[in-house]
N, C-alpha and C. Protein backbone atom coordinates (compact mmCIF):
# COMPACT_ATOMS: atom_id res chain seq x y z
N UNK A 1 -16.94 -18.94 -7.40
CA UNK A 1 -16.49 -17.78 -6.66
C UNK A 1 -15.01 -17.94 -6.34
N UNK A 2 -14.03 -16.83 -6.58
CA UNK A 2 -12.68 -17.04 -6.60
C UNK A 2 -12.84 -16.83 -4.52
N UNK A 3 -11.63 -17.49 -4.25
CA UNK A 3 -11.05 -17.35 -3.25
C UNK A 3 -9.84 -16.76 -2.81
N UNK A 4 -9.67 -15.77 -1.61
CA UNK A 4 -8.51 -15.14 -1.36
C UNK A 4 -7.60 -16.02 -0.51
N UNK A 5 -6.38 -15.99 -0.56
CA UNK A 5 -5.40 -16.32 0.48
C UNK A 5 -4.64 -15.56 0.38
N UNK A 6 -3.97 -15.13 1.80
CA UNK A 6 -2.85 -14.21 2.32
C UNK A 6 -2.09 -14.80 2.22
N UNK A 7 -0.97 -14.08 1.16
CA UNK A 7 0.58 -14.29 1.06
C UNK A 7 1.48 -13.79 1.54
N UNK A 8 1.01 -12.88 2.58
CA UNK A 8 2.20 -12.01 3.03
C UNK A 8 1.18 -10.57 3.48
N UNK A 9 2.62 -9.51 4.32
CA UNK A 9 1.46 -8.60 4.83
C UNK A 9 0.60 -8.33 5.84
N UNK A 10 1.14 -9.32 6.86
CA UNK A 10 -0.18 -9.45 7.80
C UNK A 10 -0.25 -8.14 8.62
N UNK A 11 0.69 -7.70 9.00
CA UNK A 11 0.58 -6.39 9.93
C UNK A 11 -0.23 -5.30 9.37
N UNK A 12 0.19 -5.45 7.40
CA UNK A 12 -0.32 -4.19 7.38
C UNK A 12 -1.92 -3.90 7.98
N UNK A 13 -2.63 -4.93 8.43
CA UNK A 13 -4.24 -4.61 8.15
C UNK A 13 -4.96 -4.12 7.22
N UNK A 14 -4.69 -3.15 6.30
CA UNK A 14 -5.65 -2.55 5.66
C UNK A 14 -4.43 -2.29 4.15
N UNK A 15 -5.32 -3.05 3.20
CA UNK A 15 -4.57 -2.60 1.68
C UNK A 15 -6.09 -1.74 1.19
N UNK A 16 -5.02 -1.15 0.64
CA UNK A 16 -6.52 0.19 -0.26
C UNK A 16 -6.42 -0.58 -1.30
N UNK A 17 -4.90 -1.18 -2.11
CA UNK A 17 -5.66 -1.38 -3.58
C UNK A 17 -4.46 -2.38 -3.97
N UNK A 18 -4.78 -3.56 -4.90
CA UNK A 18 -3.86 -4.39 -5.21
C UNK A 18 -3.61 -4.53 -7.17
N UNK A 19 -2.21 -4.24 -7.59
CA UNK A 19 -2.45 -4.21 -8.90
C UNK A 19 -1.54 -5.14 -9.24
N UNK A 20 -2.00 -5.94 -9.88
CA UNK A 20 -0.97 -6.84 -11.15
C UNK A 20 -0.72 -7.03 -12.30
N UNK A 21 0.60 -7.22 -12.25
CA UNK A 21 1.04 -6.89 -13.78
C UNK A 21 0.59 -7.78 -14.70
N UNK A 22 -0.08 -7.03 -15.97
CA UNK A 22 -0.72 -7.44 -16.93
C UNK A 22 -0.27 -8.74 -17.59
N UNK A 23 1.39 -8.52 -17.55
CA UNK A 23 2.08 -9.76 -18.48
C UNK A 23 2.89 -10.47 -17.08
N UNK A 24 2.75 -10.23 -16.37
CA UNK A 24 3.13 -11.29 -15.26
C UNK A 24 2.49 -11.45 -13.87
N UNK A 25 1.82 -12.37 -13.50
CA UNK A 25 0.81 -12.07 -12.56
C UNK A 25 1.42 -12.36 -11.34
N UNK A 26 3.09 -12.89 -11.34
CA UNK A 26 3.56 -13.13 -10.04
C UNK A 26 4.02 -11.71 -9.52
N UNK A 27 4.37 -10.60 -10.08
CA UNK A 27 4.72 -9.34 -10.25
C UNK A 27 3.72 -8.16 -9.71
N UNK A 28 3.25 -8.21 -8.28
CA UNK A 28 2.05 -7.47 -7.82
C UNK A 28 2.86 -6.54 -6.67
N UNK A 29 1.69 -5.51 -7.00
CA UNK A 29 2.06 -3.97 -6.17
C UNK A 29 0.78 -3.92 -5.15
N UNK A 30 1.34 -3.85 -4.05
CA UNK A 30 0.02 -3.92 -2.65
C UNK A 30 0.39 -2.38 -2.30
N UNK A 31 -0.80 -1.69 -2.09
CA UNK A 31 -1.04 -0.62 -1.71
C UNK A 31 -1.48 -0.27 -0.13
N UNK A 32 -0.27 -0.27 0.69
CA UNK A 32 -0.34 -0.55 2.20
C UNK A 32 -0.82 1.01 3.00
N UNK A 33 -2.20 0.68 3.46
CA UNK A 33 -2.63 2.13 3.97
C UNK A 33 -2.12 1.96 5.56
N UNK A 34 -2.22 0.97 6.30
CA UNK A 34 -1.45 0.33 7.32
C UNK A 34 -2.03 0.46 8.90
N UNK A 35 -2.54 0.30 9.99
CA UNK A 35 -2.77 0.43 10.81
C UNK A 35 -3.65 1.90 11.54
N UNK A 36 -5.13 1.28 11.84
CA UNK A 36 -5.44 2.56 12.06
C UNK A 36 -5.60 3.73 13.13
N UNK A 37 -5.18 2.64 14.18
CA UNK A 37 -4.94 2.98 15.38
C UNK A 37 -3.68 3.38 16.17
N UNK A 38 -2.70 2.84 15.16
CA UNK A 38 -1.23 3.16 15.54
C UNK A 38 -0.03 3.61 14.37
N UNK A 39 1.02 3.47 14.88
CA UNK A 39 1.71 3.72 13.83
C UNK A 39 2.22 1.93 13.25
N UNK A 40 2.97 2.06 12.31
CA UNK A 40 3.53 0.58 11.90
C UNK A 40 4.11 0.30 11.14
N UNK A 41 5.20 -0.47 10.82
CA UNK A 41 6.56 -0.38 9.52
C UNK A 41 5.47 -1.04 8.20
N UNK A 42 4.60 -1.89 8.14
CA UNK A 42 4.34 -2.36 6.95
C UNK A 42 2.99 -1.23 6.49
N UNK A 43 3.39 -0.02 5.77
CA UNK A 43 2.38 1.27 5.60
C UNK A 43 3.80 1.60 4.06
N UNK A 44 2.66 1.59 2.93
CA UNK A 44 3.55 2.07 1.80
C UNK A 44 3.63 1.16 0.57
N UNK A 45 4.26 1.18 0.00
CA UNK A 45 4.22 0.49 -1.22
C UNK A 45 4.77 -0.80 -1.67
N UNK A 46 4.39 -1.68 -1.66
CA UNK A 46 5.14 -3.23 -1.44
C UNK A 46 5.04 -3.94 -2.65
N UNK A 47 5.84 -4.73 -2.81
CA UNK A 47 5.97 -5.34 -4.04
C UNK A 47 6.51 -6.76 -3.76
N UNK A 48 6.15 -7.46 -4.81
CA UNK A 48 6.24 -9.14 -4.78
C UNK A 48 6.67 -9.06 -6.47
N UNK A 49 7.79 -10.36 -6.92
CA UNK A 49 7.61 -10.64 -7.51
C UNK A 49 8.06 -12.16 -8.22
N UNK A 50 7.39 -12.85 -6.91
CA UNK A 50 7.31 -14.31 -6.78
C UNK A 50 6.23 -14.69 -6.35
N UNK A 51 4.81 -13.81 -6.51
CA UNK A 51 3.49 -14.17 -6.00
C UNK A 51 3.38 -14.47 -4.86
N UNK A 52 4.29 -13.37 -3.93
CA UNK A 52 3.39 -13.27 -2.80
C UNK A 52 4.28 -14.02 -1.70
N UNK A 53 5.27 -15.18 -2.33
CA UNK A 53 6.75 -15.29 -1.18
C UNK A 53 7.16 -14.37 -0.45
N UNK A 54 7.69 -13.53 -0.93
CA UNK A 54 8.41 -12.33 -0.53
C UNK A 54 8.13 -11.22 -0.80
N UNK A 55 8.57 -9.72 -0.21
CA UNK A 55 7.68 -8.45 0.01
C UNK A 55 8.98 -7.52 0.01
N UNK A 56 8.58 -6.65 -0.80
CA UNK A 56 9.80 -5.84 -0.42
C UNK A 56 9.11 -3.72 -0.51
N UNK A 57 9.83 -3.51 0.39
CA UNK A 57 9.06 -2.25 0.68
C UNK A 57 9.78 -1.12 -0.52
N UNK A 58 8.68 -0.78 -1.83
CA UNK A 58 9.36 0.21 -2.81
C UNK A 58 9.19 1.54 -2.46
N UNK A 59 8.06 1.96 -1.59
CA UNK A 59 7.89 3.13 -2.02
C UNK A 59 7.61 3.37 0.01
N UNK A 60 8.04 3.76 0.87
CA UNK A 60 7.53 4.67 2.17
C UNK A 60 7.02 5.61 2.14
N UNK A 61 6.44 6.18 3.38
CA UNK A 61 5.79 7.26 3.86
C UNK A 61 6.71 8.27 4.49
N UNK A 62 6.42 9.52 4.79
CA UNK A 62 6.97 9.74 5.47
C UNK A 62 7.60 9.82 6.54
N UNK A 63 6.17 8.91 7.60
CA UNK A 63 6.77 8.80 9.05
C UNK A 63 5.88 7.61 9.53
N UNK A 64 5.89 6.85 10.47
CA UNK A 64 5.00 5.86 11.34
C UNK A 64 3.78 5.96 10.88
N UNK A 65 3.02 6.80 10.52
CA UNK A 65 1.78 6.56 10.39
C UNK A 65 1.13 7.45 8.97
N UNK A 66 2.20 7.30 8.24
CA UNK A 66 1.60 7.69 6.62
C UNK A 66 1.55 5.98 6.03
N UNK A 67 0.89 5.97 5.48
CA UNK A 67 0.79 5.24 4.41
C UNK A 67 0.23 5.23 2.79
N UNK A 68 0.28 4.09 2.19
CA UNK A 68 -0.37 4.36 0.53
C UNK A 68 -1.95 4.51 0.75
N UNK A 69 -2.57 5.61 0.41
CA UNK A 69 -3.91 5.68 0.17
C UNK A 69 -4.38 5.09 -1.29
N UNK A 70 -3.97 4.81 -2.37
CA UNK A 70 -4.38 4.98 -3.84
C UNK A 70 -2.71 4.77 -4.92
N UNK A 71 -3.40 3.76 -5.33
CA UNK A 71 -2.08 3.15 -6.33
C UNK A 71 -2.73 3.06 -7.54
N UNK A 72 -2.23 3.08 -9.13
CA UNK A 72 -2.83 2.80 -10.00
C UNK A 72 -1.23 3.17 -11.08
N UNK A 73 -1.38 2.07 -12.20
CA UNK A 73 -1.05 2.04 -13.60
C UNK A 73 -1.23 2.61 -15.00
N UNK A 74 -0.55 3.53 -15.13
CA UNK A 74 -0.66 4.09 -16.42
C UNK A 74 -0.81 3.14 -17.77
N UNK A 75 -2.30 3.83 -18.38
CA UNK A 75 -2.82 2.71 -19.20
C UNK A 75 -1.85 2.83 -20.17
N UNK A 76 -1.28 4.25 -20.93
CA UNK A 76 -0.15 4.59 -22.15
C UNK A 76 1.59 3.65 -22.17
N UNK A 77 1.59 3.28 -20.49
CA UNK A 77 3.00 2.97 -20.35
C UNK A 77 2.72 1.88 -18.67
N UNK A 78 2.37 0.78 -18.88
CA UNK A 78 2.55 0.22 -17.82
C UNK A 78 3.33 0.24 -17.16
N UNK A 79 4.54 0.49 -17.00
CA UNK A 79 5.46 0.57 -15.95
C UNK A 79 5.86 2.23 -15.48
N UNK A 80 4.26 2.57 -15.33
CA UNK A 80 4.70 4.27 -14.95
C UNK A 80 3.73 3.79 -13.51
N UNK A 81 3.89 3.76 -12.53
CA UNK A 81 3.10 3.50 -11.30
C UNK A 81 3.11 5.07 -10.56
N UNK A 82 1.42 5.49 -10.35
CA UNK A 82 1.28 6.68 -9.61
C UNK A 82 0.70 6.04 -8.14
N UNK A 83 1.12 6.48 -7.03
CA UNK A 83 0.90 6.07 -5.76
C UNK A 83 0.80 7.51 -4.92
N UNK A 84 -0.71 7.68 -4.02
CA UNK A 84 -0.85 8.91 -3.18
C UNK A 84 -0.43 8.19 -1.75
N UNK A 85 0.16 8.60 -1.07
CA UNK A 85 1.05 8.83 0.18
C UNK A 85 -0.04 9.66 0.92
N UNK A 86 -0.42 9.02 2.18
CA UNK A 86 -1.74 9.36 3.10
C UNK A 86 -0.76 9.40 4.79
N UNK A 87 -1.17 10.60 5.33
CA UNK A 87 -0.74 10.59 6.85
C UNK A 87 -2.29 10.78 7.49
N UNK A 88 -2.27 9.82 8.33
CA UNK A 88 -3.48 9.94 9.14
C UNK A 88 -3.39 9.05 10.85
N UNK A 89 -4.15 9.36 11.58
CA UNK A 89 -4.36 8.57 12.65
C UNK A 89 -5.96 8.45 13.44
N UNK A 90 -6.33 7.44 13.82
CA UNK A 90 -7.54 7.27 13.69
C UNK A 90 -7.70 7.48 15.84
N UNK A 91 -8.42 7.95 16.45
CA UNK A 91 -8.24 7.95 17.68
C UNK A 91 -10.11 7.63 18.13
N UNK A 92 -10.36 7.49 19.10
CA UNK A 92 -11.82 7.46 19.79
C UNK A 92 -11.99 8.69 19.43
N UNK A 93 -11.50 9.83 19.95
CA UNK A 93 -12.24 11.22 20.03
C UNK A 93 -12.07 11.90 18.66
N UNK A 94 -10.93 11.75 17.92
CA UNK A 94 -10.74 12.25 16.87
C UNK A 94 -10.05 11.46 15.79
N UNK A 95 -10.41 12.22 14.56
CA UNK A 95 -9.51 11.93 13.61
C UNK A 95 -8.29 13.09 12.81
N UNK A 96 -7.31 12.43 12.50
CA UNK A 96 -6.29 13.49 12.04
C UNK A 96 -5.58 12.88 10.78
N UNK A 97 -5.83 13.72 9.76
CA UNK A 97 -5.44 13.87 8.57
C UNK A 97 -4.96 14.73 8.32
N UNK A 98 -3.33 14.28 7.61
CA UNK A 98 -2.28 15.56 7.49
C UNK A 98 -1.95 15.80 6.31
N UNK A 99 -1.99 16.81 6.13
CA UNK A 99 -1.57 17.26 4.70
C UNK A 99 0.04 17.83 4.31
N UNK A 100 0.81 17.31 5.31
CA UNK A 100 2.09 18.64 5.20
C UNK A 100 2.73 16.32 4.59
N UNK A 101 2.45 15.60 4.95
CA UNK A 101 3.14 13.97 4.74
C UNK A 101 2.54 13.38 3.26
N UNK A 102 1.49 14.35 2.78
CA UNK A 102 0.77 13.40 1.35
C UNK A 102 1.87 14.23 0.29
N UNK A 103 2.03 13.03 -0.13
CA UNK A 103 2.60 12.74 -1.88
C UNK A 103 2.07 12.08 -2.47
N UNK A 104 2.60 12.43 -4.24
CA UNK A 104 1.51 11.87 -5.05
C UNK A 104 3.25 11.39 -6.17
């Protein structure tokens, strides 16, 4: 059974989806949906490409509390990356999902 270790990332709490590059596996895209209770800087599209040393933010949200819902690689052209951009906030009484902050 493989085992995980955290390389980085800790704030975000919640990754929707992690992809690595086919011909280099130090070269990974974390798909940061990010905090669900608040707002938080690590929400969006992050990239490593020293396995997980270092993080660098490629792609943001619009505001505090958008983040990446859904990341994925074009099978025709690997280096075409599609990423959906999610605004939401999670509360006791309600939930709120915005549609005027999603990009694709």
């Amino acid at each position: 059974m493989a085992e995980l270790t955290n390389v980085g990332l800790k704030d975000s709490e919640h990754i929707a989806k992690i992809l690595v590059n086919p011909s280099d596996s130090n070269d990974v895209l974390a798909c940061a949906t990010g905090h669900l209770w608040n707002d938080n800087d690590e929400r969006g599209v992050f990239r490593t490409t020293d396995g997980g040393k270092t993080w660098t933010k490629a792609l943001a949200g619009a505001n505090g509390s958008s983040g990446c819902a859904m990341i994925a690689r074009s099978q025709q052209d690997p280096k075409t990356i599609y990423a959906a951009m999610w605004d939401f906030r999670r509360q006791g009484w309600t939930f709120r999902s915005e549609a005027r902050a999603r990009a694709v």
